[in-house]
N, C-alpha and C. Protein backbone atom coordinates (compact mmCIF):
# COMPACT_ATOMS: atom_id res chain seq x y z
N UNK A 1 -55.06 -83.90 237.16
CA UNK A 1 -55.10 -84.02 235.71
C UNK A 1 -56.52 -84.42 235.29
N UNK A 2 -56.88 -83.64 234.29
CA UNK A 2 -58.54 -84.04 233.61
C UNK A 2 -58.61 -85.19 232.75
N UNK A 3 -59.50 -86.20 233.34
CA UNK A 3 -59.70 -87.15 232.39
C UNK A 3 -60.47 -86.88 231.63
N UNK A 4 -60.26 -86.79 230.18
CA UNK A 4 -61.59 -86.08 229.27
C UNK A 4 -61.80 -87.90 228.00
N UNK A 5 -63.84 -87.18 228.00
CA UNK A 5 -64.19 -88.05 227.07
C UNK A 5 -64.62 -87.54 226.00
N UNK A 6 -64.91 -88.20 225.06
CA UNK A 6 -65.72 -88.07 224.14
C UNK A 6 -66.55 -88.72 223.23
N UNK A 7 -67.90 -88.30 223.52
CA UNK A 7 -68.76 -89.15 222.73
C UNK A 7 -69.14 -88.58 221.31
N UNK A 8 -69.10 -90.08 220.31
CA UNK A 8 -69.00 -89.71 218.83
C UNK A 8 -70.04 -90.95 218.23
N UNK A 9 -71.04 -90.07 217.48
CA UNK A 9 -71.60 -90.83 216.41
C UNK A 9 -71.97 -90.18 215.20
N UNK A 10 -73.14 -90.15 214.23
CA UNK A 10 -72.81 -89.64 212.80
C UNK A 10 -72.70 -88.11 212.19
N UNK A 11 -73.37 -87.35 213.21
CA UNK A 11 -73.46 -86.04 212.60
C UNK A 11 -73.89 -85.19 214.30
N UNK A 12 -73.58 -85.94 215.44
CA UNK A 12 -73.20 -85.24 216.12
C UNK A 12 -74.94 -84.46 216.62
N UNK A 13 -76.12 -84.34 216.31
CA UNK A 13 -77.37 -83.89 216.50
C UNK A 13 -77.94 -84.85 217.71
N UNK A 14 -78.12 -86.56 217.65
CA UNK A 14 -79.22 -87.19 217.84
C UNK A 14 -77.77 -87.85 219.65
N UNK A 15 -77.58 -88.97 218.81
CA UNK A 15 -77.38 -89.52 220.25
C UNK A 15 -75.80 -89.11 220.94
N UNK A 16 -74.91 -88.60 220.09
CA UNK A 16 -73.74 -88.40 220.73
C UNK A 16 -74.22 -87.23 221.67
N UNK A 17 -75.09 -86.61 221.65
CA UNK A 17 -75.02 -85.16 222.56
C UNK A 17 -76.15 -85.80 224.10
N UNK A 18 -76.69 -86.54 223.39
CA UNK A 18 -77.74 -87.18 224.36
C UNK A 18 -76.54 -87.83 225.29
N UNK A 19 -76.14 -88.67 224.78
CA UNK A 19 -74.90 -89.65 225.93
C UNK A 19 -74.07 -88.35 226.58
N UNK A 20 -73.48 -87.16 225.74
CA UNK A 20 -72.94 -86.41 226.41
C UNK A 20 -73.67 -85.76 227.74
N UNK A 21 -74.79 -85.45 227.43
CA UNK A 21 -75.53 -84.83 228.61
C UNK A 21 -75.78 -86.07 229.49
N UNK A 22 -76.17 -86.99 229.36
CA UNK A 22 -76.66 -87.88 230.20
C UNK A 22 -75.04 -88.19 231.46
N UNK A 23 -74.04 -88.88 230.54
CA UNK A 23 -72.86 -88.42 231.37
C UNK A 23 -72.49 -87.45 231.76
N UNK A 24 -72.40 -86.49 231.64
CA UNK A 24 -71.91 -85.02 232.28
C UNK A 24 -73.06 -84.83 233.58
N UNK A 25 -74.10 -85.25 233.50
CA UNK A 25 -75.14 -85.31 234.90
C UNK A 25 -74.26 -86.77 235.71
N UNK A 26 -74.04 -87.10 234.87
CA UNK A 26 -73.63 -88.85 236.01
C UNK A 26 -72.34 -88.50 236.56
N UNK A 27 -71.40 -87.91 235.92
CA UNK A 27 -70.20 -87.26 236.53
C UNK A 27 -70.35 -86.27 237.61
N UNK A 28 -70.94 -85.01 237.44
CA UNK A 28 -71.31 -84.32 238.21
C UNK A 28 -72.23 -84.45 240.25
N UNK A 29 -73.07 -85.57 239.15
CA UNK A 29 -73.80 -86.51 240.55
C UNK A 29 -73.04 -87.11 241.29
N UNK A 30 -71.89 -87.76 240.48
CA UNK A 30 -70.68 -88.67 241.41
C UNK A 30 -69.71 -87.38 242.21
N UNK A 31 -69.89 -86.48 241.92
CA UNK A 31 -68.79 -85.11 242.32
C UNK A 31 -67.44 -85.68 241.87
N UNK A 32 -67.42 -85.85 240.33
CA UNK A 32 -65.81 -85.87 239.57
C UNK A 32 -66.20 -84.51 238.80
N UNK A 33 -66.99 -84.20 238.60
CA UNK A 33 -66.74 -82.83 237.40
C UNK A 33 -65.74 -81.70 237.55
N UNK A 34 -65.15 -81.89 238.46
CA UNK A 34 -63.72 -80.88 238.71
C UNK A 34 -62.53 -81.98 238.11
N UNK A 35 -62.71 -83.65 237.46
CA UNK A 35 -61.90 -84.03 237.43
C UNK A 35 -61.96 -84.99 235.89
N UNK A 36 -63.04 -84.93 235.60
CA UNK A 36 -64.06 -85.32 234.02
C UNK A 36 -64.41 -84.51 233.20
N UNK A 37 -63.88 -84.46 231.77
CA UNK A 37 -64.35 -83.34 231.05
C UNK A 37 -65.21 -84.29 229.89
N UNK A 38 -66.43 -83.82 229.79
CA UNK A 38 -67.35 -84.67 228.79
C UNK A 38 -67.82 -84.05 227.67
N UNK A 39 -67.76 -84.26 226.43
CA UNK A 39 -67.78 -83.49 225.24
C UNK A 39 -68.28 -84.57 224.32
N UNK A 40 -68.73 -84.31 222.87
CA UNK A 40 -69.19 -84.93 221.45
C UNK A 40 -69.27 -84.07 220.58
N UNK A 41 -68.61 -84.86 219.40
CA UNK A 41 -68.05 -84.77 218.10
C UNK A 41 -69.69 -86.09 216.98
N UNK A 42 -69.02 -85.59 215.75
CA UNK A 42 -69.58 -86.61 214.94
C UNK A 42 -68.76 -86.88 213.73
N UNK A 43 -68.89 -87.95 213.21
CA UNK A 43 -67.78 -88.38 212.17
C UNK A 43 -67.64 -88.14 211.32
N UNK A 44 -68.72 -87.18 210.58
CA UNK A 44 -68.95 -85.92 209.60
C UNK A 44 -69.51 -84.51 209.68
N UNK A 45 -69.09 -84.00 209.10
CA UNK A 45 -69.59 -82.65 209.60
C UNK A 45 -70.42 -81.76 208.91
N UNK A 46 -71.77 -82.50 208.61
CA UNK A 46 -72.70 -82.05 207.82
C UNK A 46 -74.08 -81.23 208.83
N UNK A 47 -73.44 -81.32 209.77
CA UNK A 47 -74.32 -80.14 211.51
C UNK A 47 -73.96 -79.72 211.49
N UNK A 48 -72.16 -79.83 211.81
CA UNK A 48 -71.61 -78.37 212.44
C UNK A 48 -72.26 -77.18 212.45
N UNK A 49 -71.95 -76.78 213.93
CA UNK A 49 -72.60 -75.31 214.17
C UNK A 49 -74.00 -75.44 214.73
N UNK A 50 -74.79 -76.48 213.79
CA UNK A 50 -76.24 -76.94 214.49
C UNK A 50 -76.59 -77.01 215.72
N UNK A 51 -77.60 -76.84 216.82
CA UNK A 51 -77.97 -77.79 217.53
C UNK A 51 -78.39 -78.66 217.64
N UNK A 52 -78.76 -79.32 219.09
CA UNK A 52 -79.11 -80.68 218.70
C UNK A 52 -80.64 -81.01 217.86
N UNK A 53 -80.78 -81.73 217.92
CA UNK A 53 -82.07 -82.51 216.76
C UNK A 53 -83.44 -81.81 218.41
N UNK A 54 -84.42 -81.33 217.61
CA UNK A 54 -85.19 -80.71 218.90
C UNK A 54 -86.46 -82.19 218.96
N UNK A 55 -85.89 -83.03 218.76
CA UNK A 55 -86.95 -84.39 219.28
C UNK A 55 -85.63 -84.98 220.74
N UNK A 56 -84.25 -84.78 219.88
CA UNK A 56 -82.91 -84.85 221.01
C UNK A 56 -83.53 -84.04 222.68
N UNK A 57 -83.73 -82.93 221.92
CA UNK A 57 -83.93 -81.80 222.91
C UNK A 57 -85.05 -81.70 223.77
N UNK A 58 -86.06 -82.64 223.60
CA UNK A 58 -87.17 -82.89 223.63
C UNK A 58 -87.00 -83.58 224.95
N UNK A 59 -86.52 -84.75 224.79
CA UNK A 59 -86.32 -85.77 225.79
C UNK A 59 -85.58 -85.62 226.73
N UNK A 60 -84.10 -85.02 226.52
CA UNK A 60 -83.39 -84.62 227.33
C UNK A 60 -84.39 -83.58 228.30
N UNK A 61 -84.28 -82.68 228.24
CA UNK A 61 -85.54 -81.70 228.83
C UNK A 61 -86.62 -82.50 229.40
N UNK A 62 -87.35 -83.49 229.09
CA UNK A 62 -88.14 -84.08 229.83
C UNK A 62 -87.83 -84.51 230.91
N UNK A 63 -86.77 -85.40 230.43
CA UNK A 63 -85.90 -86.36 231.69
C UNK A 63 -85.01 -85.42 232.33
N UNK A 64 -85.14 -84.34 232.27
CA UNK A 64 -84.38 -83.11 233.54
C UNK A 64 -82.89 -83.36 233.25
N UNK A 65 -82.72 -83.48 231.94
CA UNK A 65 -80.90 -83.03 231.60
C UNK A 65 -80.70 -81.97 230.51
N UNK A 66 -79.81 -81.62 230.53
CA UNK A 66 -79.10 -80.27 230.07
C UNK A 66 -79.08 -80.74 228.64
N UNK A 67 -79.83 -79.88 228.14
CA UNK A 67 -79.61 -79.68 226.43
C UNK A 67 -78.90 -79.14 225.63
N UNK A 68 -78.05 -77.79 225.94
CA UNK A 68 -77.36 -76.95 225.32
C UNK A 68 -76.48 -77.93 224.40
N UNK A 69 -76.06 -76.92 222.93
CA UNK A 69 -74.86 -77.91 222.08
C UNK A 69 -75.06 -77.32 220.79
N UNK A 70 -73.87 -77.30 220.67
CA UNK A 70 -73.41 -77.62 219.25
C UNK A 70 -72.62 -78.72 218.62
N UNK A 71 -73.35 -78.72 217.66
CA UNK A 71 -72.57 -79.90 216.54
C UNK A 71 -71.22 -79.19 216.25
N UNK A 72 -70.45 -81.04 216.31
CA UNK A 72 -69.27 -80.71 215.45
C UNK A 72 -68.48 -81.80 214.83
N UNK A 73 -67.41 -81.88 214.46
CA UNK A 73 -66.78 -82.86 213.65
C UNK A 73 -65.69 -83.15 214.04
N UNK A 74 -65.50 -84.88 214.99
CA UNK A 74 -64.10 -85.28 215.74
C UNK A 74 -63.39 -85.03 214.54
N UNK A 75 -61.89 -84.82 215.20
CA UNK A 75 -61.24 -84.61 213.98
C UNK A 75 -59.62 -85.74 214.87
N UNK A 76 -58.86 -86.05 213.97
CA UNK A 76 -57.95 -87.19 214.21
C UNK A 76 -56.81 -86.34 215.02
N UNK A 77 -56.82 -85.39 214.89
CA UNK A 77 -55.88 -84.32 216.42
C UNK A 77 -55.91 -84.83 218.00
N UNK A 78 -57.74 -84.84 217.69
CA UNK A 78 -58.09 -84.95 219.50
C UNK A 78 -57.73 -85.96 219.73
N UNK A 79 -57.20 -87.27 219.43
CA UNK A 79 -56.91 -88.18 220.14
C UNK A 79 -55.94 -88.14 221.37
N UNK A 80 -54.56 -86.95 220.74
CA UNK A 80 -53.73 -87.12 221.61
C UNK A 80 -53.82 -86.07 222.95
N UNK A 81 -55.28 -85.25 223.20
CA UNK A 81 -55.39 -84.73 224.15
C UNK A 81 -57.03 -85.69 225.14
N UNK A 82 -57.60 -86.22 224.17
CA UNK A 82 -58.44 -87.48 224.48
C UNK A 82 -57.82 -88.42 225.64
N UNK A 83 -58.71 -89.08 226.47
CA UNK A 83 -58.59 -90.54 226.71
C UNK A 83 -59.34 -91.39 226.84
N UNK A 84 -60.69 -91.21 226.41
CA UNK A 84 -61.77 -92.33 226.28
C UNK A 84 -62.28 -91.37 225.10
N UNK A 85 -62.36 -92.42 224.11
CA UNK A 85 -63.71 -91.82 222.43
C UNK A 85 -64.38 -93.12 222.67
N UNK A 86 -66.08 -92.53 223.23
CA UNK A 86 -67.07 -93.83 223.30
C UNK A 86 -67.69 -94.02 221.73
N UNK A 87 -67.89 -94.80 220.76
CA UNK A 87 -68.56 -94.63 219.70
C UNK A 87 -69.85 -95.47 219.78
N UNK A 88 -71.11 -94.79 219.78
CA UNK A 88 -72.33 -94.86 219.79
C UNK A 88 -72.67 -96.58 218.79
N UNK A 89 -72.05 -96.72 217.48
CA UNK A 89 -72.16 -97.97 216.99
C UNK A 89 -71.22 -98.39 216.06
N UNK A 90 -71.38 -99.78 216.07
CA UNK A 90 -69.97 -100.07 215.08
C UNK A 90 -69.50 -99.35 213.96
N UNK A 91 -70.41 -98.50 212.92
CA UNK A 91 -69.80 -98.20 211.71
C UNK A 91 -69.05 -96.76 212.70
N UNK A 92 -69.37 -95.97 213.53
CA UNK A 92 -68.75 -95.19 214.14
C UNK A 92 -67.54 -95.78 214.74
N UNK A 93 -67.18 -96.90 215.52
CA UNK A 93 -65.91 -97.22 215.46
C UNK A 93 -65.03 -97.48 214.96
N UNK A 94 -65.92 -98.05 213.38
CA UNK A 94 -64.65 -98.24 212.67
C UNK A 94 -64.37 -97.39 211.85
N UNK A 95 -64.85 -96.06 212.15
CA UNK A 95 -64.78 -94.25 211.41
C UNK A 95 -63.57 -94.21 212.12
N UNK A 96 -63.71 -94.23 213.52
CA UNK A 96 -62.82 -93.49 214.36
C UNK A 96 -61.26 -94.66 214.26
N UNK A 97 -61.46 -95.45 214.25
CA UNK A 97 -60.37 -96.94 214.13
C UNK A 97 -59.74 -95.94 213.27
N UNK A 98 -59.97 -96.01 211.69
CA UNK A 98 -59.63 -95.12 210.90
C UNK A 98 -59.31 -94.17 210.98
N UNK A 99 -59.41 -93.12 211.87
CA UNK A 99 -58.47 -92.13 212.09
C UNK A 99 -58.05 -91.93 213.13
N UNK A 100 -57.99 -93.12 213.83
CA UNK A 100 -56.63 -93.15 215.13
C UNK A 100 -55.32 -92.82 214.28
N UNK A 101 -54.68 -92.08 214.57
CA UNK A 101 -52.85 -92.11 214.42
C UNK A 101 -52.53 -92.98 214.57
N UNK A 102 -52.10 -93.68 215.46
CA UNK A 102 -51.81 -94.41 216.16
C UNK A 102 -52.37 -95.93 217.15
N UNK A 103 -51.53 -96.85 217.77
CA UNK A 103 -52.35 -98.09 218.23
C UNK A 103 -53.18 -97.29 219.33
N UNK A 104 -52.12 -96.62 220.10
CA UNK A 104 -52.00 -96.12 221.66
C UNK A 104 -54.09 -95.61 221.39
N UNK A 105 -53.98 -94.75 220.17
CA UNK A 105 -54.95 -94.01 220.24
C UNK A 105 -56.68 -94.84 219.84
N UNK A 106 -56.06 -95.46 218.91
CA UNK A 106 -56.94 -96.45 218.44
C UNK A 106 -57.79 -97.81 219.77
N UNK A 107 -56.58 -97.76 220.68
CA UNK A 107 -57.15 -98.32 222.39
C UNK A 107 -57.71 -97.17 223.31
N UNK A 108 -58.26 -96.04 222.81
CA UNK A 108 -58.88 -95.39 223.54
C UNK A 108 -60.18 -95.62 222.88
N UNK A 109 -60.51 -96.14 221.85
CA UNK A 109 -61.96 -95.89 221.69
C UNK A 109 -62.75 -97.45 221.94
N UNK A 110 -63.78 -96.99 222.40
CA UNK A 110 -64.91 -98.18 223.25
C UNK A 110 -66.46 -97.78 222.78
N UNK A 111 -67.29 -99.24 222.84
CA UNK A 111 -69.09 -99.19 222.31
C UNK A 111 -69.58 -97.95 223.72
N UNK A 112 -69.95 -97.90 223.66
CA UNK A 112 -70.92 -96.93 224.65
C UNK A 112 -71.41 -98.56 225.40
N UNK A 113 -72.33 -99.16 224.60
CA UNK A 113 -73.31 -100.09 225.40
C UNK A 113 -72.45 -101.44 225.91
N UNK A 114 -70.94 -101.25 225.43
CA UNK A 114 -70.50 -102.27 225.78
C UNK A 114 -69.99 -101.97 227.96
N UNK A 115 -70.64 -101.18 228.15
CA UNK A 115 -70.32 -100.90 229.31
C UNK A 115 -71.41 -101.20 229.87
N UNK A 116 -72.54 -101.72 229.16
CA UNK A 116 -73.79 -101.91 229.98
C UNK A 116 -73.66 -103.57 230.08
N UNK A 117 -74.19 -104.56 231.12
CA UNK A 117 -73.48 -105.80 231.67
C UNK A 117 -74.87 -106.51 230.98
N UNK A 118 -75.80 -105.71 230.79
CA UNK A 118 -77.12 -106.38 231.16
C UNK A 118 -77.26 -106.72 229.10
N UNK A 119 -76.70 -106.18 228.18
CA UNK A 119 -76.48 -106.19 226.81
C UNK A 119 -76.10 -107.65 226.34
N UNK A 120 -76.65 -107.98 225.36
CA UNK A 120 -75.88 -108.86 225.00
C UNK A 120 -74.67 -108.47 223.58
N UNK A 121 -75.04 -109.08 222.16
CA UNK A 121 -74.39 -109.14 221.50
C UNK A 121 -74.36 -107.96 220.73
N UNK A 122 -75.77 -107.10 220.51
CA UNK A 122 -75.97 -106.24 219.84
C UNK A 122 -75.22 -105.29 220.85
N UNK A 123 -74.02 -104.35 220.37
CA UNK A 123 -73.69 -103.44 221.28
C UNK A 123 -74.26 -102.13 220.33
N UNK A 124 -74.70 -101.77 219.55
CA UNK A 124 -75.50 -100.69 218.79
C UNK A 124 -76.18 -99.76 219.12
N UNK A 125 -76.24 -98.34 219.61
CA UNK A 125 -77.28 -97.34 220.04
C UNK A 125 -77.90 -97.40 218.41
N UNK A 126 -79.26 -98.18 218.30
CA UNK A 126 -79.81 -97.50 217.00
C UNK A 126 -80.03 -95.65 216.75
N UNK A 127 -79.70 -95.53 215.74
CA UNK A 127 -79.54 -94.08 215.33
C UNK A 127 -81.47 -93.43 215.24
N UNK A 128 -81.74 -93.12 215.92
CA UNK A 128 -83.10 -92.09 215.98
C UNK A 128 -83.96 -91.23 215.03
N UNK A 129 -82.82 -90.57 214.06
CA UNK A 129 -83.13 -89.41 212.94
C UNK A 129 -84.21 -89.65 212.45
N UNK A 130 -84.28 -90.98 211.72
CA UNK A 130 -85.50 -91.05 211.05
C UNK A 130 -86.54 -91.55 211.43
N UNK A 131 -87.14 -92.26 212.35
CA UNK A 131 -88.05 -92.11 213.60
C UNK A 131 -88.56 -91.27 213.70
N UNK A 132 -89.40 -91.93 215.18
CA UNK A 132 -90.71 -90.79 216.11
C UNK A 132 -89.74 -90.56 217.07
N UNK A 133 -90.46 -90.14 218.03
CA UNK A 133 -89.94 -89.68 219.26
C UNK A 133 -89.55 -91.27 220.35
N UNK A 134 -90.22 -92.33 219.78
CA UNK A 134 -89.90 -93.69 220.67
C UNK A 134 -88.58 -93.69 220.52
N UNK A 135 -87.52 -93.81 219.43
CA UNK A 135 -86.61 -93.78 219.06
C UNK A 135 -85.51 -93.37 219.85
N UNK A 136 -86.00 -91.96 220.50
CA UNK A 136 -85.42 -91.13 220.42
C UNK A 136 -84.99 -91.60 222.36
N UNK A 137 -86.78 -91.95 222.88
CA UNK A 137 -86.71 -92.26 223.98
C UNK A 137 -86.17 -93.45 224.38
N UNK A 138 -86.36 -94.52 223.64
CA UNK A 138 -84.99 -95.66 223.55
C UNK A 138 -83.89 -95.22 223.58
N UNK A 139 -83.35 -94.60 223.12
CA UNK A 139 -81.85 -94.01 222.66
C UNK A 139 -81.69 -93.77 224.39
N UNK A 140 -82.34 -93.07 224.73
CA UNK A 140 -82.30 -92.22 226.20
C UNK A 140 -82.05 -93.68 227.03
N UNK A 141 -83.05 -94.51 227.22
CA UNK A 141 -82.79 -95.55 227.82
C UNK A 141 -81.64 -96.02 227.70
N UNK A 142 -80.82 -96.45 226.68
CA UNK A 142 -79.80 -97.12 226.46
C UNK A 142 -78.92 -96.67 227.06
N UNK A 143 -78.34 -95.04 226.47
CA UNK A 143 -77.49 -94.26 227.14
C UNK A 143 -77.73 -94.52 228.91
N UNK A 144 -78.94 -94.18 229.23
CA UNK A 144 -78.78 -94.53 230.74
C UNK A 144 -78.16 -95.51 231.35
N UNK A 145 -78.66 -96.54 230.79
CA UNK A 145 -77.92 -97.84 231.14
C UNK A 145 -76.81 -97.92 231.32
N UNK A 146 -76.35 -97.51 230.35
CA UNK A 146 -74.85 -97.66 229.86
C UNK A 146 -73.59 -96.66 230.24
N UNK A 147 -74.69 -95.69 231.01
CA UNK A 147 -73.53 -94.43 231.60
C UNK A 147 -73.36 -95.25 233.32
N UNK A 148 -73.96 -96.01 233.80
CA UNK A 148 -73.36 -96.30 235.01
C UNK A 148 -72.46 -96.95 234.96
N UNK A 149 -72.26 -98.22 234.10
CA UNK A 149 -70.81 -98.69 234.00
C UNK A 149 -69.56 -98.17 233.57
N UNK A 150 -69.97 -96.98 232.41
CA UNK A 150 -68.56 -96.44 232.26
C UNK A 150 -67.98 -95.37 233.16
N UNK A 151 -69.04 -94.66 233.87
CA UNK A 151 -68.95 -94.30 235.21
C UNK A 151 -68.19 -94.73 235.74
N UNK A 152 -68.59 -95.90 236.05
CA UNK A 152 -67.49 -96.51 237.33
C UNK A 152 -66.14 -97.18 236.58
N UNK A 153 -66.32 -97.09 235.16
CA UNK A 153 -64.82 -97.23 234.63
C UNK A 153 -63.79 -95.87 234.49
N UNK A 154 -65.05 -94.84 234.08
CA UNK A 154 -64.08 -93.53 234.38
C UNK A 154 -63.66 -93.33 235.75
N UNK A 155 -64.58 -93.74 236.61
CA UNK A 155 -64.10 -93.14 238.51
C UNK A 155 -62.70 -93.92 238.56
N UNK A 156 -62.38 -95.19 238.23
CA UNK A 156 -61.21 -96.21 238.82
C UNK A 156 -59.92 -95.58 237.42
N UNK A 157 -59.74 -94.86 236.62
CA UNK A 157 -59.26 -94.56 235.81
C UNK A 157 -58.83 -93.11 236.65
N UNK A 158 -59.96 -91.87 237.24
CA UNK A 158 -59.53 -90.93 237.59
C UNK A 158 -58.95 -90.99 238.95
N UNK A 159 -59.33 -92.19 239.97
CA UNK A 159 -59.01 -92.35 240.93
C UNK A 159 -57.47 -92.87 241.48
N UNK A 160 -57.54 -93.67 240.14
CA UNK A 160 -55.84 -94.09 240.07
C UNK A 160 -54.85 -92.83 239.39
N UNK A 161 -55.10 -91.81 238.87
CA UNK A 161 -54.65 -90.79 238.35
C UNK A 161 -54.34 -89.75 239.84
N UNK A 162 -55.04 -89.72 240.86
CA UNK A 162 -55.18 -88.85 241.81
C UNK A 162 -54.61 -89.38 243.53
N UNK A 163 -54.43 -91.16 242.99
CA UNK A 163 -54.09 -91.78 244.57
C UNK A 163 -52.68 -91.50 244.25
């Protein structure tokens, strides 16, 4: 059975696609990608169809990860084929809080950085758009960080699904 994620923040261009690529390399590296499906949405849908932001595209490509994407707009359906919605920063969680159906569904969604140990209080990916390219390369940092712990929260999640 596929454990699928999804990463969500405002319009789906800047950092939800960045965390998506950055995880979909960390899955793949671990050899779960026959067993992890990694995807991003945004909480409005003023991209859709877009690609990503080409300062997004910029970095990813530098740092040797996969850029391809389109924008799009989570919509309150996917929850019940979902099982992890990471949201990039608080006003994105409490988008998505808001259109959980349900409790069940509303306990699938988690900070991105709250998986990083080394964080303190601020769990926030600052949003990039209106920035330089530092922004953008912070963003990258963070996501890095923060994809090894949920890593190893997705591995003990797919591993107990498969023992």
């Amino acid at each position: 059975m596929t454990y699928r994620v999804c990463f969500v923040c405002t319009g789906n261009i800047c950092r939800s696609p960045m965390a998506e690529s950055v995880f979909r390399a960390r899955v793949r590296e671990a050899g779960l990608d026959e067993l992890v499906e990694v995807d991003s949405a945004g909480t409005g849908g003023w991209h859709e169809g877009d690609g990503a932001d080409p300062r997004a595209v910029a970095v990813l490509e530098d740092n040797g990860y996969d850029s391809a994407h389109t924008a799009r707009q989570f919509r309150a359906s996917w929850f019940s084929r979902l099982d992890l919605v990471v949201a990039l920063d608080a006003g994105h969680l409490k988008a998505l809080r808001r259109l959980a159906p349900g409790g069940d569904d509303a306990d699938k969604i988690r900070l991105l950085r709250s998986y990083d140990s080394a964080v303190g209080d601020d769990l926030d990916v600052p949003d990039p758009y209106y920035g330089g390219m530092d922004g953008f390369e912070e963003c990258l940092e963070m996501v890095e960080a923060a994809s090894e712990g949920l890593l190893a929260a997705v591995r003990e999640h797919v591993e107990g699904r498969v023992a």
